[in-house]
N, C-alpha and C. Protein backbone atom coordinates (compact mmCIF):
# COMPACT_ATOMS: atom_id res chain seq x y z
N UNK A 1 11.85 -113.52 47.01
CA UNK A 1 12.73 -114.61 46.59
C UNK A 1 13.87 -114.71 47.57
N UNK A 2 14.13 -116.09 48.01
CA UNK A 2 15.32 -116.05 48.80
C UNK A 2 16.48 -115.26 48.38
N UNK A 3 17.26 -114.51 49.26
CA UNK A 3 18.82 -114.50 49.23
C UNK A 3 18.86 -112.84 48.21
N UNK A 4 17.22 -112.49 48.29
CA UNK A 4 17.05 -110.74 47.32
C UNK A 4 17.77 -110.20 48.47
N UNK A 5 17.74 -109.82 49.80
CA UNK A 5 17.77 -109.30 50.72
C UNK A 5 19.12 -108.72 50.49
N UNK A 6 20.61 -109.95 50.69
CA UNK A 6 21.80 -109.83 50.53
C UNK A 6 22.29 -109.27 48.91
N UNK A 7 21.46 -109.09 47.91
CA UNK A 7 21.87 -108.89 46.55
C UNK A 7 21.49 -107.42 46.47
N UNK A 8 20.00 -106.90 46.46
CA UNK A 8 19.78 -105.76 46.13
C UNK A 8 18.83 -104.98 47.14
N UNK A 9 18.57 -103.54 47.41
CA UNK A 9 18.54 -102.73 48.44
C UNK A 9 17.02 -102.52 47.75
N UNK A 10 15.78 -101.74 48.39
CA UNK A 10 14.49 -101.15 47.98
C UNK A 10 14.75 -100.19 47.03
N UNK A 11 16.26 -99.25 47.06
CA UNK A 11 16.20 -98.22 46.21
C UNK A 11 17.36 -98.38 45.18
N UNK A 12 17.11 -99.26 44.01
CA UNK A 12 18.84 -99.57 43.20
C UNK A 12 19.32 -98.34 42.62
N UNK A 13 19.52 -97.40 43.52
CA UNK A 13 20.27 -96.68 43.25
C UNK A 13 21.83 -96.65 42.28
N UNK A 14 22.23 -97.79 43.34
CA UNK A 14 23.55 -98.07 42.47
C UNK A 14 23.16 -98.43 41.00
N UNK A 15 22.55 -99.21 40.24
CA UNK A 15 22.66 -99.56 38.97
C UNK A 15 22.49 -98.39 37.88
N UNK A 16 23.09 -98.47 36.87
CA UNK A 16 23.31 -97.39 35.99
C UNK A 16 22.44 -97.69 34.91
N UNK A 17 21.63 -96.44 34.14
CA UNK A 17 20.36 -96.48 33.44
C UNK A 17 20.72 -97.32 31.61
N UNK A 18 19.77 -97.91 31.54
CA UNK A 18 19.82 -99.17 30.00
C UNK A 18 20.33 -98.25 29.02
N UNK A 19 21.22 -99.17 28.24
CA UNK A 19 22.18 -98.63 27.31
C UNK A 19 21.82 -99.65 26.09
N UNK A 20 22.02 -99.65 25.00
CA UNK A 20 21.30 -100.17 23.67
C UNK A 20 22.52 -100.62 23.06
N UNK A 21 22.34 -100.71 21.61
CA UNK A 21 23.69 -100.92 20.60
C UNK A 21 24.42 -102.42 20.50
N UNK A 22 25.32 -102.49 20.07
CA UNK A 22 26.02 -103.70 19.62
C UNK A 22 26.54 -104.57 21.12
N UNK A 23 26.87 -103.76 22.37
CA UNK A 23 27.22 -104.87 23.78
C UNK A 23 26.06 -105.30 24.14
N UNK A 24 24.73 -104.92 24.05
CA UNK A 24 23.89 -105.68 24.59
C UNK A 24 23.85 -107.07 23.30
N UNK A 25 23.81 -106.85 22.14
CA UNK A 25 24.29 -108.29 21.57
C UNK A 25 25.20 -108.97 21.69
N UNK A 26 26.58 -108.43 22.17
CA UNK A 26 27.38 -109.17 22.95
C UNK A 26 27.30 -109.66 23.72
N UNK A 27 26.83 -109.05 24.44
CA UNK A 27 26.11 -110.17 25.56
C UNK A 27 25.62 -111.03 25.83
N UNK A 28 24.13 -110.79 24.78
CA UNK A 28 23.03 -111.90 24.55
C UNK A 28 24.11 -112.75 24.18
N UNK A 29 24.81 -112.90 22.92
CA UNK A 29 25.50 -114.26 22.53
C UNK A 29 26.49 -114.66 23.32
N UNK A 30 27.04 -114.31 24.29
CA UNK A 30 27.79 -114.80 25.17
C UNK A 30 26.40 -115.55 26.12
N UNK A 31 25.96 -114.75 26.30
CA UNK A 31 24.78 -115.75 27.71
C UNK A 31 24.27 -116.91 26.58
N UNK A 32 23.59 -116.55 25.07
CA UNK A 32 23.52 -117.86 24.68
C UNK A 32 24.32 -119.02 24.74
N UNK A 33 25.62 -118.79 24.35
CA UNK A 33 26.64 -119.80 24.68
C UNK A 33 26.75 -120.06 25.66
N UNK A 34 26.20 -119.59 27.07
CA UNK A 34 26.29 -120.31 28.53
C UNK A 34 27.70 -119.53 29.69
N UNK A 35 27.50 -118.42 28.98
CA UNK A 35 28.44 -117.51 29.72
C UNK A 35 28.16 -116.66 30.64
N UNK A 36 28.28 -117.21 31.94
CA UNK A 36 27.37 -116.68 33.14
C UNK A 36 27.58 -115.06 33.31
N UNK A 37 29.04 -114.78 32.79
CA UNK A 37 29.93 -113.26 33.72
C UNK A 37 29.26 -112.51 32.58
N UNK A 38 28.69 -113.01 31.52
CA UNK A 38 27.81 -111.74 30.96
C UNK A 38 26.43 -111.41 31.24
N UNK A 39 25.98 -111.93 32.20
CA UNK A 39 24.71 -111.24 33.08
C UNK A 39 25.03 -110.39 34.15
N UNK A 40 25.80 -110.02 34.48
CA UNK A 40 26.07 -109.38 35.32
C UNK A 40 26.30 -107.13 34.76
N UNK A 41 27.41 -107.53 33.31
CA UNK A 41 26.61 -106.08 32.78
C UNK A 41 25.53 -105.44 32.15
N UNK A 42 25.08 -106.72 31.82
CA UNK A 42 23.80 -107.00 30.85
C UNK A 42 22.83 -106.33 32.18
N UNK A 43 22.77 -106.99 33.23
CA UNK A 43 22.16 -105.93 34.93
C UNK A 43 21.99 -104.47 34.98
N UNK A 44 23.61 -104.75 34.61
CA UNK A 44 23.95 -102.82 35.25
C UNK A 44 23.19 -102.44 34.16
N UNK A 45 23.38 -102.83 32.64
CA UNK A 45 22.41 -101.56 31.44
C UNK A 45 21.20 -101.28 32.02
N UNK A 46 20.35 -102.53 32.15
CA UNK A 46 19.47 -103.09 31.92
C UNK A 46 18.01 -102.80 33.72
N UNK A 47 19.01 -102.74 34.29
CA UNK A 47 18.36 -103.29 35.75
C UNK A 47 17.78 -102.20 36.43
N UNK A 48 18.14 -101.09 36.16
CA UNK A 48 16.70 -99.69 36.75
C UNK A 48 15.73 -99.55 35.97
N UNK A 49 15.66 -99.54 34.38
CA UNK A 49 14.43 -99.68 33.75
C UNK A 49 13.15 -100.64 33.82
N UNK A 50 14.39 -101.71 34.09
CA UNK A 50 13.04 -102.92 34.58
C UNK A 50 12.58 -103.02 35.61
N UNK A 51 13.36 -102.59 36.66
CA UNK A 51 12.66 -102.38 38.05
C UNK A 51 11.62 -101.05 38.05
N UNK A 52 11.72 -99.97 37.71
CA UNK A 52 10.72 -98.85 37.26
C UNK A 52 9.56 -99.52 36.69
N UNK A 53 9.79 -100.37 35.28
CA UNK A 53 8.32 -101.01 34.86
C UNK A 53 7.78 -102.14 35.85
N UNK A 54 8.29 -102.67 36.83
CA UNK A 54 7.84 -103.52 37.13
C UNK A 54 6.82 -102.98 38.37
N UNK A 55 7.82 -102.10 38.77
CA UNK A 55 7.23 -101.05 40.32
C UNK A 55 5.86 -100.24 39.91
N UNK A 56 6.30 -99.77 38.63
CA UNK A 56 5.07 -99.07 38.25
C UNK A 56 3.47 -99.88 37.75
N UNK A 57 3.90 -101.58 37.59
CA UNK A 57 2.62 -102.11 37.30
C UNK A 57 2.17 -102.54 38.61
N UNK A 58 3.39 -102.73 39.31
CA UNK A 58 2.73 -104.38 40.33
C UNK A 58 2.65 -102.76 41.28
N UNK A 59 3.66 -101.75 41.59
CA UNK A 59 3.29 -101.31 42.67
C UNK A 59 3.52 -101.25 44.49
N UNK A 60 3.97 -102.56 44.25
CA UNK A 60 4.43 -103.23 45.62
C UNK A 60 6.18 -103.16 45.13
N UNK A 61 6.77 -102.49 45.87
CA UNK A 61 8.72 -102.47 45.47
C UNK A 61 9.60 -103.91 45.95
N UNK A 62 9.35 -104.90 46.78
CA UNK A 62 9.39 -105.88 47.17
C UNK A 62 9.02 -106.84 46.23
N UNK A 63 8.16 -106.57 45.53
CA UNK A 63 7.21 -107.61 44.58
C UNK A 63 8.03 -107.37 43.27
N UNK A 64 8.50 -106.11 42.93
CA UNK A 64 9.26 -105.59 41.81
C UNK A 64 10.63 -106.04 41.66
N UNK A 65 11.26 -106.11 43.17
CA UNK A 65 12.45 -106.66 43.08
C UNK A 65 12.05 -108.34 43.02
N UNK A 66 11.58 -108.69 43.22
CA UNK A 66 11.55 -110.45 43.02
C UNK A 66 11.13 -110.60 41.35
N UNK A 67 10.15 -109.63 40.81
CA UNK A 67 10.37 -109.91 38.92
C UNK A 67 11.45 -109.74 38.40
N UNK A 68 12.07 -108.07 38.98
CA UNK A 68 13.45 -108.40 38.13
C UNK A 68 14.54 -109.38 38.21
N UNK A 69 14.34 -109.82 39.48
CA UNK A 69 15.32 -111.17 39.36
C UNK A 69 14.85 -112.18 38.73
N UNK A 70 13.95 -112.55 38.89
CA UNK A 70 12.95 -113.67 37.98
C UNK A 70 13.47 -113.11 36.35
N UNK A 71 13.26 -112.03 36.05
CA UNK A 71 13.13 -111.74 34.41
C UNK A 71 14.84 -111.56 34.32
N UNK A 72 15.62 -111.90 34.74
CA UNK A 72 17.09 -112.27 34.70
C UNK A 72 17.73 -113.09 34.48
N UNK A 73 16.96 -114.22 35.52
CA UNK A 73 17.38 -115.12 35.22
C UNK A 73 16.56 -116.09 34.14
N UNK A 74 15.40 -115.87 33.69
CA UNK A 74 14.84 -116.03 32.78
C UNK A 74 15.13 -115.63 31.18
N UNK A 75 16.09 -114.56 31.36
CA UNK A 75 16.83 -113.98 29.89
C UNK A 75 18.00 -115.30 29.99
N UNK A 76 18.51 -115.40 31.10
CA UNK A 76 19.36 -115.96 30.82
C UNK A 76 19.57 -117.63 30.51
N UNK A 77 18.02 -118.19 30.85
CA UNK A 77 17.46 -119.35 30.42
C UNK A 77 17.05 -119.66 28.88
N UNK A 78 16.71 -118.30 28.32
CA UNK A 78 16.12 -118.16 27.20
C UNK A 78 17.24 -117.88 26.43
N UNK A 79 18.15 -117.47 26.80
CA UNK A 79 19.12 -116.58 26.23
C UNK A 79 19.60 -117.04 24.32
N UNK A 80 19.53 -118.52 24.56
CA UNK A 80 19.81 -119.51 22.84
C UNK A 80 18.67 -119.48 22.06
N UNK A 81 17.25 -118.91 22.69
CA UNK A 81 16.14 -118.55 21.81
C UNK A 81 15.74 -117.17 21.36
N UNK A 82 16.91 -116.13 21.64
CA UNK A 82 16.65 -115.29 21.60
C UNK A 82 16.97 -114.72 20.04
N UNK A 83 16.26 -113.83 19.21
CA UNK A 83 16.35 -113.36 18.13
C UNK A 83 17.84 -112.41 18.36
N UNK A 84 18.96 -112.76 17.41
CA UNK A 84 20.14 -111.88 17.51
C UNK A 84 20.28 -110.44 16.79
N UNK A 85 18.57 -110.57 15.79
CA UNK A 85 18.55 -109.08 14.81
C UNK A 85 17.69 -108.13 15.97
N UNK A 86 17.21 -108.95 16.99
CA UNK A 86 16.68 -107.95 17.76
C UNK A 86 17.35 -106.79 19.04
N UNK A 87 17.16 -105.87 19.36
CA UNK A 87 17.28 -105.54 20.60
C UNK A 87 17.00 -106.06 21.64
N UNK A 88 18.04 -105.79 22.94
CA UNK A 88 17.76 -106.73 23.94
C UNK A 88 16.98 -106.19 25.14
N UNK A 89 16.77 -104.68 24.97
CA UNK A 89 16.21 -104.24 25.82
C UNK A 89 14.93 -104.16 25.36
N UNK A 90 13.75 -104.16 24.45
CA UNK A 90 12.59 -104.46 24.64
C UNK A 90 12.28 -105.86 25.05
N UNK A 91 13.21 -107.18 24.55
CA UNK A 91 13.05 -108.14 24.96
C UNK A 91 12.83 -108.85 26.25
N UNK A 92 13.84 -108.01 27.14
CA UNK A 92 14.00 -107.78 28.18
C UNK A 92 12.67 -107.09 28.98
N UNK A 93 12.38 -106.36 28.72
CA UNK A 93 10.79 -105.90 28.87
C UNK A 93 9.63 -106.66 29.35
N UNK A 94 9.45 -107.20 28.06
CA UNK A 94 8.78 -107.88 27.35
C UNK A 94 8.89 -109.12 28.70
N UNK A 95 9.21 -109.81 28.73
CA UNK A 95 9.78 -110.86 29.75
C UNK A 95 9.31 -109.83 31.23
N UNK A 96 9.58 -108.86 31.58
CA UNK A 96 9.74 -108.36 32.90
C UNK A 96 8.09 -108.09 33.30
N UNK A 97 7.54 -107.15 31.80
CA UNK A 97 5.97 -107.52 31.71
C UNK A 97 4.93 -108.38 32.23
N UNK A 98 5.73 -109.46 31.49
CA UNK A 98 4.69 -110.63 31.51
C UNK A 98 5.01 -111.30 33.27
N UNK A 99 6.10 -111.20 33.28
CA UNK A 99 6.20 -111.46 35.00
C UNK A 99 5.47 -110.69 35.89
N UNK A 100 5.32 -109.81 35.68
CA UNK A 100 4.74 -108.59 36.47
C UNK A 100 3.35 -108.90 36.40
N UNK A 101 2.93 -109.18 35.16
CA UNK A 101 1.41 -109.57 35.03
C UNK A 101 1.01 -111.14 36.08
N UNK A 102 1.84 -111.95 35.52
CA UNK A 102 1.89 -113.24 36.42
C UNK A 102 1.80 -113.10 37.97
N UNK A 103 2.80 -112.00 38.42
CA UNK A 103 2.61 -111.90 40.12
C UNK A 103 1.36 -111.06 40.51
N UNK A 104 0.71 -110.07 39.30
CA UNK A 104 -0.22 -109.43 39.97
C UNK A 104 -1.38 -110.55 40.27
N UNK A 105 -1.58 -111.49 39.15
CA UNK A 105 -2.61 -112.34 39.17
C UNK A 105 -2.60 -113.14 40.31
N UNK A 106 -1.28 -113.62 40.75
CA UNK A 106 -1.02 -114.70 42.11
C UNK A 106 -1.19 -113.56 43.56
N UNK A 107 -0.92 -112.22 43.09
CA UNK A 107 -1.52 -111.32 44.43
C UNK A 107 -3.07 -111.45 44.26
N UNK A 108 -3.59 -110.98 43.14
CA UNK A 108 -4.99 -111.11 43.13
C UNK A 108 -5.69 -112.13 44.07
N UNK A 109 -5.34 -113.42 43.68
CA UNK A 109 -5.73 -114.76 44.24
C UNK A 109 -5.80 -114.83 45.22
N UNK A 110 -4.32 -113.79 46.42
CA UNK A 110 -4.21 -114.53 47.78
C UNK A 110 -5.12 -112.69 48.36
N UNK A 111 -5.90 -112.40 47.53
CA UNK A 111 -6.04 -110.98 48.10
C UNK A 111 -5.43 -109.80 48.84
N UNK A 112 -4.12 -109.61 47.77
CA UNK A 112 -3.42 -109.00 48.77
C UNK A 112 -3.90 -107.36 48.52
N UNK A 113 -3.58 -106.65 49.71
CA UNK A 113 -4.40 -105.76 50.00
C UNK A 113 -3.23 -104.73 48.67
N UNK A 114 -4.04 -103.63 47.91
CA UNK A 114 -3.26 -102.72 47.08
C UNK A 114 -2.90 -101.47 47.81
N UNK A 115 -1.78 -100.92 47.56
CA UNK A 115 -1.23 -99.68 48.35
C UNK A 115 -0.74 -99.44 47.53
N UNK A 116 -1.26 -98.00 47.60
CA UNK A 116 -0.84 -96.78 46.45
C UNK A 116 0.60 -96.70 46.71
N UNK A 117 2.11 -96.62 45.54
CA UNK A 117 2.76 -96.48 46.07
C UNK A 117 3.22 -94.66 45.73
N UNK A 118 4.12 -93.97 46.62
CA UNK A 118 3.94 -92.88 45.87
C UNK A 118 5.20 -92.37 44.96
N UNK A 119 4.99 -91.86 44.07
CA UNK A 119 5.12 -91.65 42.82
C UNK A 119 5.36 -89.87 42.41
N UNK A 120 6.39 -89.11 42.98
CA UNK A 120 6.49 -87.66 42.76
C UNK A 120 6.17 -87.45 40.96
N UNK A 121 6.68 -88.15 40.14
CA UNK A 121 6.44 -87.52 38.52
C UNK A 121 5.11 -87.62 38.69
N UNK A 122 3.95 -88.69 39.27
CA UNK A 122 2.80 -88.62 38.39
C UNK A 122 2.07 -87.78 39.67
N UNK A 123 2.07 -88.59 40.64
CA UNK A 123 0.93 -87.58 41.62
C UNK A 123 0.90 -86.54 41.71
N UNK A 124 2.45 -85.78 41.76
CA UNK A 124 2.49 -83.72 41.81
C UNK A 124 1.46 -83.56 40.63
N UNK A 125 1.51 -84.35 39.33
CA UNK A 125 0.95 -83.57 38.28
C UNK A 125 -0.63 -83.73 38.69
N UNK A 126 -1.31 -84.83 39.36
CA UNK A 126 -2.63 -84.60 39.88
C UNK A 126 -3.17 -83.78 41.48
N UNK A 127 -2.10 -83.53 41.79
CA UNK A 127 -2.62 -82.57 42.90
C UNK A 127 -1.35 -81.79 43.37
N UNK A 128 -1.17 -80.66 43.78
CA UNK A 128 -0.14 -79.95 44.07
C UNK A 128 -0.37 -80.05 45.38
N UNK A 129 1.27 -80.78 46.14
CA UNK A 129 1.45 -81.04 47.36
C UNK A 129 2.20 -80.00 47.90
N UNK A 130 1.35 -79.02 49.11
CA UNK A 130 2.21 -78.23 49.44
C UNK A 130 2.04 -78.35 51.10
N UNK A 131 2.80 -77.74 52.13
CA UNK A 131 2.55 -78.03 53.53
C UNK A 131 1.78 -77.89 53.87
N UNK A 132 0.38 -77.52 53.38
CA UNK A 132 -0.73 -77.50 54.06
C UNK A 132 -1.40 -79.21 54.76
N UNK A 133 -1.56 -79.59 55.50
CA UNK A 133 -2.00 -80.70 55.88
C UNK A 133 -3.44 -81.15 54.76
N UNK A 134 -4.09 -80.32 54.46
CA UNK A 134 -5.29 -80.17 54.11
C UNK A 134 -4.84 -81.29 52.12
N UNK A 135 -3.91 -80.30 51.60
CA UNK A 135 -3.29 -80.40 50.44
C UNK A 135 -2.49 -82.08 50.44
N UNK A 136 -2.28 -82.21 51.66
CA UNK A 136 -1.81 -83.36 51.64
C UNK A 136 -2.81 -84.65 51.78
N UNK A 137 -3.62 -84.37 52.29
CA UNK A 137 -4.50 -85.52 51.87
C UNK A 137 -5.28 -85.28 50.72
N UNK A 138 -5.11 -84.60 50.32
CA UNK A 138 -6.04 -84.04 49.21
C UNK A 138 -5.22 -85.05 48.18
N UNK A 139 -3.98 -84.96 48.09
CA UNK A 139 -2.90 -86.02 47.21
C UNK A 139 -3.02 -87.11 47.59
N UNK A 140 -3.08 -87.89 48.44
CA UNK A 140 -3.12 -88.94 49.29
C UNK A 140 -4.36 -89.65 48.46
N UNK A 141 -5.36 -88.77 48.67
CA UNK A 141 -6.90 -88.87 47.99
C UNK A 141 -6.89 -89.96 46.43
N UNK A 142 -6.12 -88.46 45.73
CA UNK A 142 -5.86 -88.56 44.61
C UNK A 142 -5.19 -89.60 44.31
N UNK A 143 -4.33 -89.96 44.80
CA UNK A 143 -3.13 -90.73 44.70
C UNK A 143 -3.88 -92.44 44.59
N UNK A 144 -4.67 -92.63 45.53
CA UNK A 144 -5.91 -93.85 45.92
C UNK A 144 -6.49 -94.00 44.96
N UNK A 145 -7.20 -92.95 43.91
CA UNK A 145 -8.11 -92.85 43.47
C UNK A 145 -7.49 -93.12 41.81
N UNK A 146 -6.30 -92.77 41.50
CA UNK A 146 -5.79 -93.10 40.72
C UNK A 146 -4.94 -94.20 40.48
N UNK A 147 -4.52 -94.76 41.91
CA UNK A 147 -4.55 -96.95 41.89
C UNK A 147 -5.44 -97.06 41.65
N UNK A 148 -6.76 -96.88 42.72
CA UNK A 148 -7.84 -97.96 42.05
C UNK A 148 -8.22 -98.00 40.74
N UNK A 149 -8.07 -96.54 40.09
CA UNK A 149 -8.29 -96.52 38.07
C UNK A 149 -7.22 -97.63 37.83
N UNK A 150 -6.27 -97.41 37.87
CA UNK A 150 -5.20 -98.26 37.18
C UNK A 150 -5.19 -99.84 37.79
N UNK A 151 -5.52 -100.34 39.09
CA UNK A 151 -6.09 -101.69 38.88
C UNK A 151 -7.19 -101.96 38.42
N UNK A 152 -8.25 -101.69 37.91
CA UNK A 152 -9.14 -101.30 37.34
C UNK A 152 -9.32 -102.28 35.76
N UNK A 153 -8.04 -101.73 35.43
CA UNK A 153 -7.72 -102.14 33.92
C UNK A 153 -7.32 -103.49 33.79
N UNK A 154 -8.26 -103.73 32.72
CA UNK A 154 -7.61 -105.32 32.25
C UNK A 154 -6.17 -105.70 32.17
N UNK A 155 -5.50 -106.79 32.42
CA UNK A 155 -3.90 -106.81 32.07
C UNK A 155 -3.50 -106.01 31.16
N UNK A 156 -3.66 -106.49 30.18
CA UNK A 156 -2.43 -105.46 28.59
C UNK A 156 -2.98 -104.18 28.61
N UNK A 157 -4.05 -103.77 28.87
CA UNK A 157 -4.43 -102.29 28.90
C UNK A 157 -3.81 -101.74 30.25
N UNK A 158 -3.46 -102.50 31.41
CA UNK A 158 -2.59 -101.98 32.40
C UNK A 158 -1.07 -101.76 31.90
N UNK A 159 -0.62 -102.65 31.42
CA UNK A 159 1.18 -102.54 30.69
C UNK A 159 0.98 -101.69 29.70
N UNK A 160 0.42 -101.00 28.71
CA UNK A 160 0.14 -100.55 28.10
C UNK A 160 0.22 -98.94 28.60
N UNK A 161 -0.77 -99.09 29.19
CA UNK A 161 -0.55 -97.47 29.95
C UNK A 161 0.97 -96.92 31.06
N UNK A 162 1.24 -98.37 31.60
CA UNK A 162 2.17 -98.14 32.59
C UNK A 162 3.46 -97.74 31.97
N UNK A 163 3.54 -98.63 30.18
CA UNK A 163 4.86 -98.22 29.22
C UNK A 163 4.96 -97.20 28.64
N UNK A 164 3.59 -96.55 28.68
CA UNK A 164 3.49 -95.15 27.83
C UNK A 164 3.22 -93.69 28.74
N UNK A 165 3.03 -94.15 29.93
CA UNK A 165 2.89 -92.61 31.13
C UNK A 165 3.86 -92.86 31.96
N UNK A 166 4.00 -94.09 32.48
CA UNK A 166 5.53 -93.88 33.65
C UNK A 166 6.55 -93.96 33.07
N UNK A 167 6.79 -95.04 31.62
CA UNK A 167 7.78 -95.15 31.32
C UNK A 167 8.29 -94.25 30.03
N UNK A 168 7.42 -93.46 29.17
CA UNK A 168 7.97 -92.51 28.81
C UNK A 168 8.18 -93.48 27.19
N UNK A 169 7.60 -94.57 27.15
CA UNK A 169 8.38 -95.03 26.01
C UNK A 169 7.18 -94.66 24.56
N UNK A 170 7.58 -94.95 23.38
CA UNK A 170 6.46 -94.32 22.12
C UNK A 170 5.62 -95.62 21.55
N UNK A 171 4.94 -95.21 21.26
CA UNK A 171 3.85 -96.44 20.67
C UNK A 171 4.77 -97.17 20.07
N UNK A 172 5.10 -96.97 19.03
CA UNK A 172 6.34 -98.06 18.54
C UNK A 172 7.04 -98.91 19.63
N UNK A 173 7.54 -98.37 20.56
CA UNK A 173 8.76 -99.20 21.18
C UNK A 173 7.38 -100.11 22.14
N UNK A 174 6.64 -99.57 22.67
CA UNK A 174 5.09 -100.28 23.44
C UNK A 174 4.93 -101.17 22.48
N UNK A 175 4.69 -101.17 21.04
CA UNK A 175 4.31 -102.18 20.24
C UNK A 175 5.48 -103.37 20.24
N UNK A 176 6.62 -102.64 20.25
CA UNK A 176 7.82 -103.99 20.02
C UNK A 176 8.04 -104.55 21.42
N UNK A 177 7.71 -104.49 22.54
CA UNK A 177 7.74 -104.89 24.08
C UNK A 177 7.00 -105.39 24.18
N UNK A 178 5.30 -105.54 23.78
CA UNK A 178 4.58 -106.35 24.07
C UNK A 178 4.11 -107.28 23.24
N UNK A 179 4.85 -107.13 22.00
CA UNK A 179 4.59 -107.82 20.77
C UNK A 179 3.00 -108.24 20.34
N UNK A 180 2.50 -106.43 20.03
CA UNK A 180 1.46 -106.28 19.94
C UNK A 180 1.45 -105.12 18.61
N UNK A 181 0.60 -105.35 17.92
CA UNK A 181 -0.03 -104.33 16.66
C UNK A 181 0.05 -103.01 17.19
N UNK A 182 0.97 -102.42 16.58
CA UNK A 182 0.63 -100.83 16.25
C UNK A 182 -0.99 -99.86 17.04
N UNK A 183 -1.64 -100.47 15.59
CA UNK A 183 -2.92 -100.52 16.35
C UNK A 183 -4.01 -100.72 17.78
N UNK A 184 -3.25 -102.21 17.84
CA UNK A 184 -4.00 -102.66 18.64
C UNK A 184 -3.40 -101.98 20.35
N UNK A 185 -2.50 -101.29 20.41
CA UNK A 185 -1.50 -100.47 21.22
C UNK A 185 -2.15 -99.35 21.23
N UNK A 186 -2.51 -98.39 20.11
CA UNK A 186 -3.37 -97.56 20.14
C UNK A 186 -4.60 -97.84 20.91
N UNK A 187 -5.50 -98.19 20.35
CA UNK A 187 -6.95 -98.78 20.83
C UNK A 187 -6.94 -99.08 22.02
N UNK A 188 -5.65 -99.81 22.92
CA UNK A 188 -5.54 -100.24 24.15
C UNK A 188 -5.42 -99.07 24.77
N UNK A 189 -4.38 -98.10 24.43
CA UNK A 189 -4.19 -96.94 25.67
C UNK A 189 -5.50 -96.17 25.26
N UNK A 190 -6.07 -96.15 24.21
CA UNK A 190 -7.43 -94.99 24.72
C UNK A 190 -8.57 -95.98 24.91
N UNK A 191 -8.37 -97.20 25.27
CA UNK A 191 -9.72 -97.26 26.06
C UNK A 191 -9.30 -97.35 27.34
N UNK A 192 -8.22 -97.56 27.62
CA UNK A 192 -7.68 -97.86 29.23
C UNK A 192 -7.43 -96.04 29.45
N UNK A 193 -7.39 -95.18 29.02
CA UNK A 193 -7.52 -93.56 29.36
C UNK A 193 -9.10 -93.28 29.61
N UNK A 194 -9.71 -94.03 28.94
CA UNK A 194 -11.09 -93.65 28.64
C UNK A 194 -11.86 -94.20 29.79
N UNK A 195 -11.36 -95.25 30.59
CA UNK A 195 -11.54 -96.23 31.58
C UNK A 195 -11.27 -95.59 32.54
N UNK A 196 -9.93 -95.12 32.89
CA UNK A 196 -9.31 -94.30 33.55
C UNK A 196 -9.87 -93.16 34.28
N UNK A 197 -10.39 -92.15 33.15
CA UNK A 197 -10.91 -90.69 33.56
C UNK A 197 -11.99 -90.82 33.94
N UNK A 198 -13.19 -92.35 33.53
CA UNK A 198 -14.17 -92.68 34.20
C UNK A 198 -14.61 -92.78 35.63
N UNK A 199 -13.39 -93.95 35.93
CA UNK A 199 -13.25 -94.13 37.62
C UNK A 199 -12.69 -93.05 38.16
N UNK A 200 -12.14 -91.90 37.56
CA UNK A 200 -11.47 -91.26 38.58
C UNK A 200 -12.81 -90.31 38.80
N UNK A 201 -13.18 -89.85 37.32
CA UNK A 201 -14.62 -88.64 37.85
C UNK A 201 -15.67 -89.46 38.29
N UNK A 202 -15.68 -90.79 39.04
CA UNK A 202 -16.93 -91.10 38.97
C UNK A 202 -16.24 -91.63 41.14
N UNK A 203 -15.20 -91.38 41.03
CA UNK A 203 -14.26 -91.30 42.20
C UNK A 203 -14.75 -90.17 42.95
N UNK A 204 -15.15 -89.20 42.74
CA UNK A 204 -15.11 -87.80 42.95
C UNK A 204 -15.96 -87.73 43.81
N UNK A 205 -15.88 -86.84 44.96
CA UNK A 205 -17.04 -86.21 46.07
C UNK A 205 -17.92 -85.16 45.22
């Protein structure tokens, strides 16, 4: 997106991690009423979690920073339709999601090539990277083999898994972000696990 370059860096370090409670409804109803200077802390809560879910579906960090600006300024379009008994950070989600899903489909289209990005929480836990050169592609391996599982997966069984292993969040809060059944949240992450452990052992030398 034009003008990302001058706003935010590959690593938002600076922004401080999502905060819940009664200012994020302050907020929302100030942005409903058309109050621009409350998107800006509504960011700081809000703006490393969504870049994490977005990085962790689409993958591409470039591609991640253009949803979260998209799903920003899109809260803030929506902002007078927004439910005031709700929380603003699944909503927020929820929105960053469905963007994320939207750009993977328009990468799909123009074939853009997938690159594993890397990921110290999940890959150490599939291969232990140590200086051996040998060990390191051995992760590298792994690392490939566990994108291609995870593009693999149908859309919502991809957000699904990406909200419940990278992002740490509980079936409940997965159910209220994608505004999806309990159930049907269940059923999604174990067939997309079940999908998963397929391609990876069927990955295997």
């Amino acid at each position: 997106m034009a003008g990302r370059a001058g706003t935010w860096s590959n690593e938002p370090t600076h922004m401080q991690p999502s905060q819940g409670g009664t200012g994020d409804r302050e907020l929302m109803a100030r942005l409903a009423a058309g109050d621009r200077e409350a998107l800006a802390p509504l960011m700081e809560r809000h703006y490393r979690r969504l870049y994490r879910i977005a990085v962790s579906y689409l993958r591409q960090p470039d591609d991640a920073l253009d949803v979260v600006q998209e799903a920003f300024v899109k809260a803030f379009q929506s902002a007078a339709r927004w439910d005031g008994s709700a929380e603003a950070g699944p909503w927020l989600a929820r929105i960053t999601v469905n963007l994320a899903i939207d750009r993977w489909r328009r990468n799909r289209r123009r074939a853009q090539t997938f690159t594993p990005l890397a990921d110290s929480d999940h890959m150490a836990t599939l291969a232990d990277l140590g200086p051996s050169p040998d060990r390191r592609v051995q992760g590298r391996e792994a690392g490939e083999r566990l994108a291609a599982a995870l593009r693999s997966l149908p859309e919502r069984q991809r957000a699904v898994v990406v909200l419940r292993h990278y992002q740490d969040m509980s079936l409940e809060e997965i159910s209220g972000t994608l505004g999806m059944s309990l159930g049907t949240v269940k059923s999604s992450l174990h067939r997309a696990l079940h999908r998963m452990r397929e391609g990876l052992a069927g990955g295997r030398p």
